[in-house]
N, C-alpha and C. Protein backbone atom coordinates (compact mmCIF):
# COMPACT_ATOMS: atom_id res chain seq x y z
N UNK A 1 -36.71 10.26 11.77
CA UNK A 1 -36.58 8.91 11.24
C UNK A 1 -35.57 8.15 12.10
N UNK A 2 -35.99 7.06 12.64
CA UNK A 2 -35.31 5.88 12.99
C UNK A 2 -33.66 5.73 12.10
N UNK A 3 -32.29 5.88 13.16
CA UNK A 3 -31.45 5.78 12.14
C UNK A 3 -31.60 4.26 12.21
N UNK A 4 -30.50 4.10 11.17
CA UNK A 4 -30.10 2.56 10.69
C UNK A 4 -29.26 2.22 11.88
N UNK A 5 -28.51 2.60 12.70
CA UNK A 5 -28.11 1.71 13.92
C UNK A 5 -28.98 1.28 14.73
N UNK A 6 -29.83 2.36 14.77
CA UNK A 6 -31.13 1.70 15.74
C UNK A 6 -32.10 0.81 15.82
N UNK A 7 -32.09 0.93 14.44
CA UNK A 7 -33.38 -0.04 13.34
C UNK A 7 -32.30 -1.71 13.59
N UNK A 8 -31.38 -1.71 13.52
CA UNK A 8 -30.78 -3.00 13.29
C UNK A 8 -30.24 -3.15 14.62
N UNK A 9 -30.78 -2.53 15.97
CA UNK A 9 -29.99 -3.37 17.22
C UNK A 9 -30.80 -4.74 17.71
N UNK A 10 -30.09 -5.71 17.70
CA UNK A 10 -29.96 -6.95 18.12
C UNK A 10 -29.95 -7.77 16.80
N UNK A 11 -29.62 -7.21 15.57
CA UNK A 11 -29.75 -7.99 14.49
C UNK A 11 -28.29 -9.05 14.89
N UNK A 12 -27.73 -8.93 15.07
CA UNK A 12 -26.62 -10.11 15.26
C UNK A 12 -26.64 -11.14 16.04
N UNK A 13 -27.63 -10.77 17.29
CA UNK A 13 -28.20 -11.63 17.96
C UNK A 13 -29.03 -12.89 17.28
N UNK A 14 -30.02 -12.20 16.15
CA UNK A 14 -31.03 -12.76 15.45
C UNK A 14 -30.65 -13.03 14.39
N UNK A 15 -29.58 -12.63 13.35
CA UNK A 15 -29.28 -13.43 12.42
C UNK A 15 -28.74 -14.21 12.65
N UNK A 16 -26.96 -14.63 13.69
CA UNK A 16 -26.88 -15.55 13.99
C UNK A 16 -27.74 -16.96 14.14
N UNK A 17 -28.94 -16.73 15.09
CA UNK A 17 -30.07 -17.51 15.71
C UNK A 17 -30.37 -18.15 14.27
N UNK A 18 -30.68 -17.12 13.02
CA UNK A 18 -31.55 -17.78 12.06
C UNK A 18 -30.54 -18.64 11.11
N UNK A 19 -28.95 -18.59 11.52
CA UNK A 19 -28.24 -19.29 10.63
C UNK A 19 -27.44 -20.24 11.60
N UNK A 20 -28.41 -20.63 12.39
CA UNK A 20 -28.15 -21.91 13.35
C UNK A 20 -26.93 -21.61 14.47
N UNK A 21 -26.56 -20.58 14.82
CA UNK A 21 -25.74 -19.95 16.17
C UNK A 21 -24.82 -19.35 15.74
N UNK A 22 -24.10 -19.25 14.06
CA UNK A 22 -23.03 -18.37 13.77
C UNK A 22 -22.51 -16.98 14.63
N UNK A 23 -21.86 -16.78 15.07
CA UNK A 23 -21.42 -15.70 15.39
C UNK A 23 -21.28 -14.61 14.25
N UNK A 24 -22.51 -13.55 14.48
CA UNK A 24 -22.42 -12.20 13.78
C UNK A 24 -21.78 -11.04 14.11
N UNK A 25 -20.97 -9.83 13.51
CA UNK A 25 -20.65 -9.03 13.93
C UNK A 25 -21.00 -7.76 13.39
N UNK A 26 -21.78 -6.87 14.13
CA UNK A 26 -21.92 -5.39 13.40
C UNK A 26 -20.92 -4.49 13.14
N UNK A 27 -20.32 -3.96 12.32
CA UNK A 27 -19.73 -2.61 12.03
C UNK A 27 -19.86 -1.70 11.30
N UNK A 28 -20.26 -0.26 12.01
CA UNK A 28 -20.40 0.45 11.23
C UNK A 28 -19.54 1.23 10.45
N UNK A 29 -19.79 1.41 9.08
CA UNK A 29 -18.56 2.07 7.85
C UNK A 29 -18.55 3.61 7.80
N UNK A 30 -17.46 4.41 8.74
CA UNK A 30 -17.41 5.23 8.32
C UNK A 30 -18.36 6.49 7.28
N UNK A 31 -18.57 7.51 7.36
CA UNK A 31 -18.82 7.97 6.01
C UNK A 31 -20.08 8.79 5.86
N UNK A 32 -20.58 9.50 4.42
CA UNK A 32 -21.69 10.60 4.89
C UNK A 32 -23.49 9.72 5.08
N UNK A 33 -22.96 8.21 4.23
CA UNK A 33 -24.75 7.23 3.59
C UNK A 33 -24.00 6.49 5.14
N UNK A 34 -24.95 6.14 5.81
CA UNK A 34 -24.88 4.97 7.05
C UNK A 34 -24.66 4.07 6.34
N UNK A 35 -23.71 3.03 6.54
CA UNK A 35 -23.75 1.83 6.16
C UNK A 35 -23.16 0.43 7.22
N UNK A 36 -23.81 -0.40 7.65
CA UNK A 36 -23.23 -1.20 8.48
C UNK A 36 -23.07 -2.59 7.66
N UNK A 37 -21.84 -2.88 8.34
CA UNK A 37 -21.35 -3.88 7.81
C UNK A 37 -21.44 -5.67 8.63
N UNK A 38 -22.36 -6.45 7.72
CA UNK A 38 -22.34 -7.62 8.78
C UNK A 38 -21.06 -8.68 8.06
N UNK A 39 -20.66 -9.21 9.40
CA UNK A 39 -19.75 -10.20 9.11
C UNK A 39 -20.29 -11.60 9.81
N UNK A 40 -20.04 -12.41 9.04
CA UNK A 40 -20.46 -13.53 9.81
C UNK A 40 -19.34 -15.08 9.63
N UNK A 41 -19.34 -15.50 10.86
CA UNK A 41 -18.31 -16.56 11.17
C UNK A 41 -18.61 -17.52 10.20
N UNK A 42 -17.30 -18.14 9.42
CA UNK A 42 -16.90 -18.57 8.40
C UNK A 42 -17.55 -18.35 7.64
N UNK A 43 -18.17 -17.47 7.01
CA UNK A 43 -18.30 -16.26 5.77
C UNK A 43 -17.82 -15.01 5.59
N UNK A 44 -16.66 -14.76 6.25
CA UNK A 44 -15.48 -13.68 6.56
C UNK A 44 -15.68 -13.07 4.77
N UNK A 45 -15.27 -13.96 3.91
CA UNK A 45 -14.86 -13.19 2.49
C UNK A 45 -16.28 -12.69 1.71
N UNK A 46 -17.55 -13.54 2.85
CA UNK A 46 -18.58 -12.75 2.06
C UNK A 46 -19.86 -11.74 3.05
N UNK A 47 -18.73 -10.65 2.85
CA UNK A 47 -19.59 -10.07 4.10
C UNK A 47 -20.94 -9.39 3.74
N UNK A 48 -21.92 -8.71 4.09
CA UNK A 48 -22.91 -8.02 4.04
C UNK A 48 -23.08 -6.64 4.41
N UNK A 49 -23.41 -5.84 3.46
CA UNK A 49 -23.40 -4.36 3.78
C UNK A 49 -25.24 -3.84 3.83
N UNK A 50 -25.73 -3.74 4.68
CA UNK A 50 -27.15 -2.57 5.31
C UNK A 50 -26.63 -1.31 4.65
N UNK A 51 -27.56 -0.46 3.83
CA UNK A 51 -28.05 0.37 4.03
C UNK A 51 -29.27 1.11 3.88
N UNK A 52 -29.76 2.47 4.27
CA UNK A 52 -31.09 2.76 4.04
C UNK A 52 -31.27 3.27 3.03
N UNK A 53 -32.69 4.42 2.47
CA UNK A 53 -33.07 5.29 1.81
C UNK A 53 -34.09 5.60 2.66
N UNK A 54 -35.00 6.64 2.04
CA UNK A 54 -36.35 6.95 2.47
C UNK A 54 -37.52 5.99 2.40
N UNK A 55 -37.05 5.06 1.75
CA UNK A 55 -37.91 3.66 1.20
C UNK A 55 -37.79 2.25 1.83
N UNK A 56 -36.60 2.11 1.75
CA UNK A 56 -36.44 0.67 1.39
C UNK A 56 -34.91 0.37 2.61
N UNK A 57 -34.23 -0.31 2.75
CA UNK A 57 -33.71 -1.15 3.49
C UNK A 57 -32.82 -1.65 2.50
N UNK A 58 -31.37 -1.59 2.25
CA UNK A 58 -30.48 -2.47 1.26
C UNK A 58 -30.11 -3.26 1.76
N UNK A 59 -29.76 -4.57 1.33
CA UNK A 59 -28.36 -5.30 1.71
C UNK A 59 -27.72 -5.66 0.70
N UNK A 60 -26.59 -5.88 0.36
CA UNK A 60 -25.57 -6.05 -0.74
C UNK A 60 -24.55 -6.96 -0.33
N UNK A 61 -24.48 -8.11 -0.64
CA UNK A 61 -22.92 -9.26 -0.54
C UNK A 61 -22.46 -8.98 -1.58
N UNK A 62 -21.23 -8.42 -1.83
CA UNK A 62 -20.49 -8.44 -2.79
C UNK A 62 -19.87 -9.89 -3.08
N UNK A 63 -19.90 -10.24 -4.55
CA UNK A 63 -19.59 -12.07 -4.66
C UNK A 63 -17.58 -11.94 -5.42
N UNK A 64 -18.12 -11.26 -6.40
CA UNK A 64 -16.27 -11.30 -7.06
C UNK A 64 -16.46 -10.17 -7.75
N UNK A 65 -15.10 -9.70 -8.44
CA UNK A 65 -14.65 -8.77 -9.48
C UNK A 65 -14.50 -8.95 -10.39
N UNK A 66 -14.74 -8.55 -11.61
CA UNK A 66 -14.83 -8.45 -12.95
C UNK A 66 -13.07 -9.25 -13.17
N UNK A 67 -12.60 -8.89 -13.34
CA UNK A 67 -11.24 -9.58 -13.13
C UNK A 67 -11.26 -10.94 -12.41
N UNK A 68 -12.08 -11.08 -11.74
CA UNK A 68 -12.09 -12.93 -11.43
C UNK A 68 -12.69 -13.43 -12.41
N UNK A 69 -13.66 -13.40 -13.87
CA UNK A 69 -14.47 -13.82 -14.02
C UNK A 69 -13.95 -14.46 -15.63
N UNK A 70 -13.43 -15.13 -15.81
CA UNK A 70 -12.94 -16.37 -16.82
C UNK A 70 -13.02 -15.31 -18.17
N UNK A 71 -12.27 -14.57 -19.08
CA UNK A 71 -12.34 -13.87 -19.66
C UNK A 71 -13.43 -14.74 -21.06
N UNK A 72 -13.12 -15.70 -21.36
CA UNK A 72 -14.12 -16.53 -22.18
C UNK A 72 -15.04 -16.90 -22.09
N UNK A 73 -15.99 -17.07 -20.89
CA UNK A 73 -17.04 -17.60 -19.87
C UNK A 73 -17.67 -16.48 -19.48
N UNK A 74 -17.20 -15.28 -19.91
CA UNK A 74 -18.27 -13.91 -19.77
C UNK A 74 -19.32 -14.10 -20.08
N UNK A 75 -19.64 -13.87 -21.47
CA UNK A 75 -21.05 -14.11 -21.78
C UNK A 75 -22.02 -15.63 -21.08
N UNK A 76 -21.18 -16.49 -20.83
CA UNK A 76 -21.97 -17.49 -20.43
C UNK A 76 -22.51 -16.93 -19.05
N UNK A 77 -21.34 -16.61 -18.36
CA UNK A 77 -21.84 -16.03 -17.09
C UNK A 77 -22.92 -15.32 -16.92
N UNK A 78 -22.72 -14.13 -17.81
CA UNK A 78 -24.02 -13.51 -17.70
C UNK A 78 -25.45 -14.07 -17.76
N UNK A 79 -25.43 -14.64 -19.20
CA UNK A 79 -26.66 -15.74 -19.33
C UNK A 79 -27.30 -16.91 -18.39
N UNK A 80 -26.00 -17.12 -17.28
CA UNK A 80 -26.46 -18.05 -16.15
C UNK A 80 -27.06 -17.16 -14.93
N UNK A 81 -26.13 -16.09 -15.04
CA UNK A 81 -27.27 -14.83 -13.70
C UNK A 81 -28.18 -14.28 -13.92
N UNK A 82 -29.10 -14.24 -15.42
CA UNK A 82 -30.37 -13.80 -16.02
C UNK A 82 -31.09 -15.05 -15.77
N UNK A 83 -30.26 -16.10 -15.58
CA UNK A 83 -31.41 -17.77 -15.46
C UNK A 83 -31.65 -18.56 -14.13
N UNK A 84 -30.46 -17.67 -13.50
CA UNK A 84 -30.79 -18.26 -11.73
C UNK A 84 -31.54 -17.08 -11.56
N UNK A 85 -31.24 -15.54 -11.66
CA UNK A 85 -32.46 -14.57 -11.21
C UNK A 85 -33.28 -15.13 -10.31
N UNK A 86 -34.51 -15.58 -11.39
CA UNK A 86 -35.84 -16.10 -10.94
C UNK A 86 -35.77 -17.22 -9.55
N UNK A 87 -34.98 -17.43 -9.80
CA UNK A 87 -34.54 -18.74 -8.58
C UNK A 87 -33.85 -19.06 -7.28
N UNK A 88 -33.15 -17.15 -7.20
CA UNK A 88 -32.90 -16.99 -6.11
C UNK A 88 -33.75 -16.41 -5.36
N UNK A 89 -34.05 -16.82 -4.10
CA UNK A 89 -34.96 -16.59 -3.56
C UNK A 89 -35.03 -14.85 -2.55
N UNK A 90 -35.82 -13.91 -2.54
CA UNK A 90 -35.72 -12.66 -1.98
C UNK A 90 -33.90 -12.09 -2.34
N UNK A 91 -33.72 -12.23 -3.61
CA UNK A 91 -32.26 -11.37 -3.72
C UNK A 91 -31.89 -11.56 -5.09
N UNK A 92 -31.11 -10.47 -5.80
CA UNK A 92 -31.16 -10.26 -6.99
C UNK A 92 -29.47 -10.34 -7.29
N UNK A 93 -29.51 -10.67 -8.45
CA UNK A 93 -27.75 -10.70 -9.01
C UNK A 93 -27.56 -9.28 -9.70
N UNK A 94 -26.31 -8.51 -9.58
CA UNK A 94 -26.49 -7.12 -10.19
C UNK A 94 -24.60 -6.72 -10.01
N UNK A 95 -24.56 -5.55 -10.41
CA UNK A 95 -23.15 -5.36 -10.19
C UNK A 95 -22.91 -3.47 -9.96
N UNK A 96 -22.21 -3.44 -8.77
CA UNK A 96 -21.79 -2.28 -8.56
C UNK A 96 -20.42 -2.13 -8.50
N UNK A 97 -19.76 -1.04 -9.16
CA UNK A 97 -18.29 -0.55 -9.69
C UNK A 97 -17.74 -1.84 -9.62
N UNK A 98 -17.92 -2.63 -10.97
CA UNK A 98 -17.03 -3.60 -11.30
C UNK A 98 -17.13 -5.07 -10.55
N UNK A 99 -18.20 -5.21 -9.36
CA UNK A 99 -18.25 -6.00 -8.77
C UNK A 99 -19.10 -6.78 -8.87
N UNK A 100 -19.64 -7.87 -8.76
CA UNK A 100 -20.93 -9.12 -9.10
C UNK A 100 -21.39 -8.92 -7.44
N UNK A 101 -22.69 -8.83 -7.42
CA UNK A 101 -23.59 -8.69 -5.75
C UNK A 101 -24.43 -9.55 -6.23
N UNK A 102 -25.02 -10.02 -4.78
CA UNK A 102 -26.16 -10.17 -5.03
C UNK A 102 -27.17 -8.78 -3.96
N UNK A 103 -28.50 -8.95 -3.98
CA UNK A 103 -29.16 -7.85 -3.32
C UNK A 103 -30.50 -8.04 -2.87
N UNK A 104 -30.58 -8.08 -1.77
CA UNK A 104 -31.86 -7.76 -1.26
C UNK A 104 -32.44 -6.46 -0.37
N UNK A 105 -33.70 -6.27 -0.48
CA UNK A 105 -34.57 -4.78 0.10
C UNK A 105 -35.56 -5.32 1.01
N UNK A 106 -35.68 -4.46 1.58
CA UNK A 106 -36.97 -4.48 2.45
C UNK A 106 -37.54 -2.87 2.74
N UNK A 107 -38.81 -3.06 3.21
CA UNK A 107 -39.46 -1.78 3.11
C UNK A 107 -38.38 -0.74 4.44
N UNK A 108 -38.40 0.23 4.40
CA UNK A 108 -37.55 1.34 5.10
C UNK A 108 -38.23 0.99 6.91
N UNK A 109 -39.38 0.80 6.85
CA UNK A 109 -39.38 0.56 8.95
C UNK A 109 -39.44 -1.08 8.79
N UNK A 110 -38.97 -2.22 8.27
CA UNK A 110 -38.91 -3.43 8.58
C UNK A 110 -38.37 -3.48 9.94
N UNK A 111 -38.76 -4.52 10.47
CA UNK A 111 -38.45 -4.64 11.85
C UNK A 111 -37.14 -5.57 11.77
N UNK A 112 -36.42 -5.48 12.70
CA UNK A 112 -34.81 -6.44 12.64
C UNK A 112 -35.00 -8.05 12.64
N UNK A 113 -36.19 -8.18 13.27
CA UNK A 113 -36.50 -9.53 12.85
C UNK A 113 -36.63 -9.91 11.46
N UNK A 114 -37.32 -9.04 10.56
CA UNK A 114 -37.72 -9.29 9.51
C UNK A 114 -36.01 -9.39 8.33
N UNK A 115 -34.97 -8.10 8.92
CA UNK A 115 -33.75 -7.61 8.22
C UNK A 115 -33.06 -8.87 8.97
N UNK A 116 -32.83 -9.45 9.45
CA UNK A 116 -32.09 -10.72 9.94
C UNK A 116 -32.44 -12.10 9.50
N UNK A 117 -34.12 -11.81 8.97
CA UNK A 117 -34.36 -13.18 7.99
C UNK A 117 -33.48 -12.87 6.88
N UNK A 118 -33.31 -11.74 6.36
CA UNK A 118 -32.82 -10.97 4.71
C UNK A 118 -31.62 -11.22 4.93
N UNK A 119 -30.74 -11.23 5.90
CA UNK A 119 -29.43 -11.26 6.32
C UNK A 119 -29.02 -13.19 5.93
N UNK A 120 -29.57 -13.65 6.37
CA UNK A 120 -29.23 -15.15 6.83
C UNK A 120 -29.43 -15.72 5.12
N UNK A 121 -31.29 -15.12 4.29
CA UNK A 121 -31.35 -15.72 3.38
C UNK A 121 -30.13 -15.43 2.60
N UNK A 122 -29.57 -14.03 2.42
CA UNK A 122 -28.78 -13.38 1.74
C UNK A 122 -27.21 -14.40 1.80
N UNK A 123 -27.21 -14.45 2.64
CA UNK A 123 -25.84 -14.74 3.28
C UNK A 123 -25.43 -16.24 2.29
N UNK A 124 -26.80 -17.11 2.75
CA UNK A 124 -27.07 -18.65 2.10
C UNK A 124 -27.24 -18.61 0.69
N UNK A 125 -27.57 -17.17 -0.18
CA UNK A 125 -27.85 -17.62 -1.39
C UNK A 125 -26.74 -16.86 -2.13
N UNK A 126 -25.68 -16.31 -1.09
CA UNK A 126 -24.21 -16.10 -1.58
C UNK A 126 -23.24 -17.61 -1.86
N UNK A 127 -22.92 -17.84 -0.73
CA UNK A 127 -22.70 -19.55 -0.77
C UNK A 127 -22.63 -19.99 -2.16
N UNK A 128 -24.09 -20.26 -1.96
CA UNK A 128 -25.00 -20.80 -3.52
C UNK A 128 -24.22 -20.59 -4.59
N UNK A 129 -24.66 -19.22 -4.74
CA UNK A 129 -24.52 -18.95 -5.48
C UNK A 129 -22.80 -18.82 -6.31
N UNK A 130 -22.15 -18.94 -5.30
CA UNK A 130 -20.52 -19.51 -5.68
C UNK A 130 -19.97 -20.63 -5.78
N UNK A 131 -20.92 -21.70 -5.40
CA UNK A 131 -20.79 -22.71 -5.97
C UNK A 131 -21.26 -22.79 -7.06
N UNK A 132 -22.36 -22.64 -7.73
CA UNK A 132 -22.69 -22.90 -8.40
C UNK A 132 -22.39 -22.42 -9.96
N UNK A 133 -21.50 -21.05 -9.34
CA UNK A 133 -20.94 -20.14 -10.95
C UNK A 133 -19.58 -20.16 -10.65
N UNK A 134 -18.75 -21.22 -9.49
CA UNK A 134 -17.28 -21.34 -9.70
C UNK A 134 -16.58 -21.50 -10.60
N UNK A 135 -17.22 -22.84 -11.75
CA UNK A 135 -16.51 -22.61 -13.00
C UNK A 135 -16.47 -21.32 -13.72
N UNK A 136 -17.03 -20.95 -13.97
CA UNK A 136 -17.00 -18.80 -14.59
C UNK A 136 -15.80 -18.84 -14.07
N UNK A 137 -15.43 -18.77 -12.61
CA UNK A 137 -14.21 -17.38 -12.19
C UNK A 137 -12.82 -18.58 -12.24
N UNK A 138 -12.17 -17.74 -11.95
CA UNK A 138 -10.06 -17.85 -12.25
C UNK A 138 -10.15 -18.50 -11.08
């Protein structure tokens, strides 16, 4: 199997390109699951993490922490990420150890063209998506 460094060379080239010339940066995270980490110029605090399975293709922007999130405005919050869901486009709202993501997949041999559209949409419907649920957090 194709590792995940290989599968994603020139993605920084090409996500940049698809988010109008940003400067992207690959790094890979340490550790036993591959995971590379994209960073992208002035979206430093919302970076993007790749990784694989036998299936599918992850990406994960982590957005905030449970502790940012307006202790009274919980439940609303929630009820507003069950109602944008549908409306974000290729990426899902969800939470891993304590954290608010959003998430998108692609099939396990997508081509980097295809993981650099997922990158850019991902990236843009982080943004979004913090504007739009700023009142929620502290």
């Amino acid at each position: 199997m194709q590792s995940l460094l290989d599968q994603l060379k020139g993605l920084d080239v090409l996500a940049g390109a698809a988010m109008g010339g940003l400067t992207v940066q690959l790094q890979p995270i340490p550790g036993h699951t591959p995971v590379i980490q994209v960073s992208i110029e002035g979206r430093d605090e919302l970076p993007i993490f790749i990784t694989s399975s036998d299936v599918q293709v992850i990406c994960i922007c982590y957005l905030w922490t449970e502790e940012e999130v307006k202790a009274e405005r919980r439940t609303e919050l929630l009820e507003s990420l069950l109602d944008l869901n549908p409306s974000v486009p290729l990426s899902s709202f969800g939470r891993v150890d304590g954290r608010y993501v959003l998430t998108g997949a692609l099939g396990r041999h997508a081509n980097v063209e295809d993981i650099a559209r997922e990158v850019a949409v991902l990236s843009d419907n982080a943004i979004d998506a913090l504007d739009a649920l700023s009142e929620f957090l502290n």
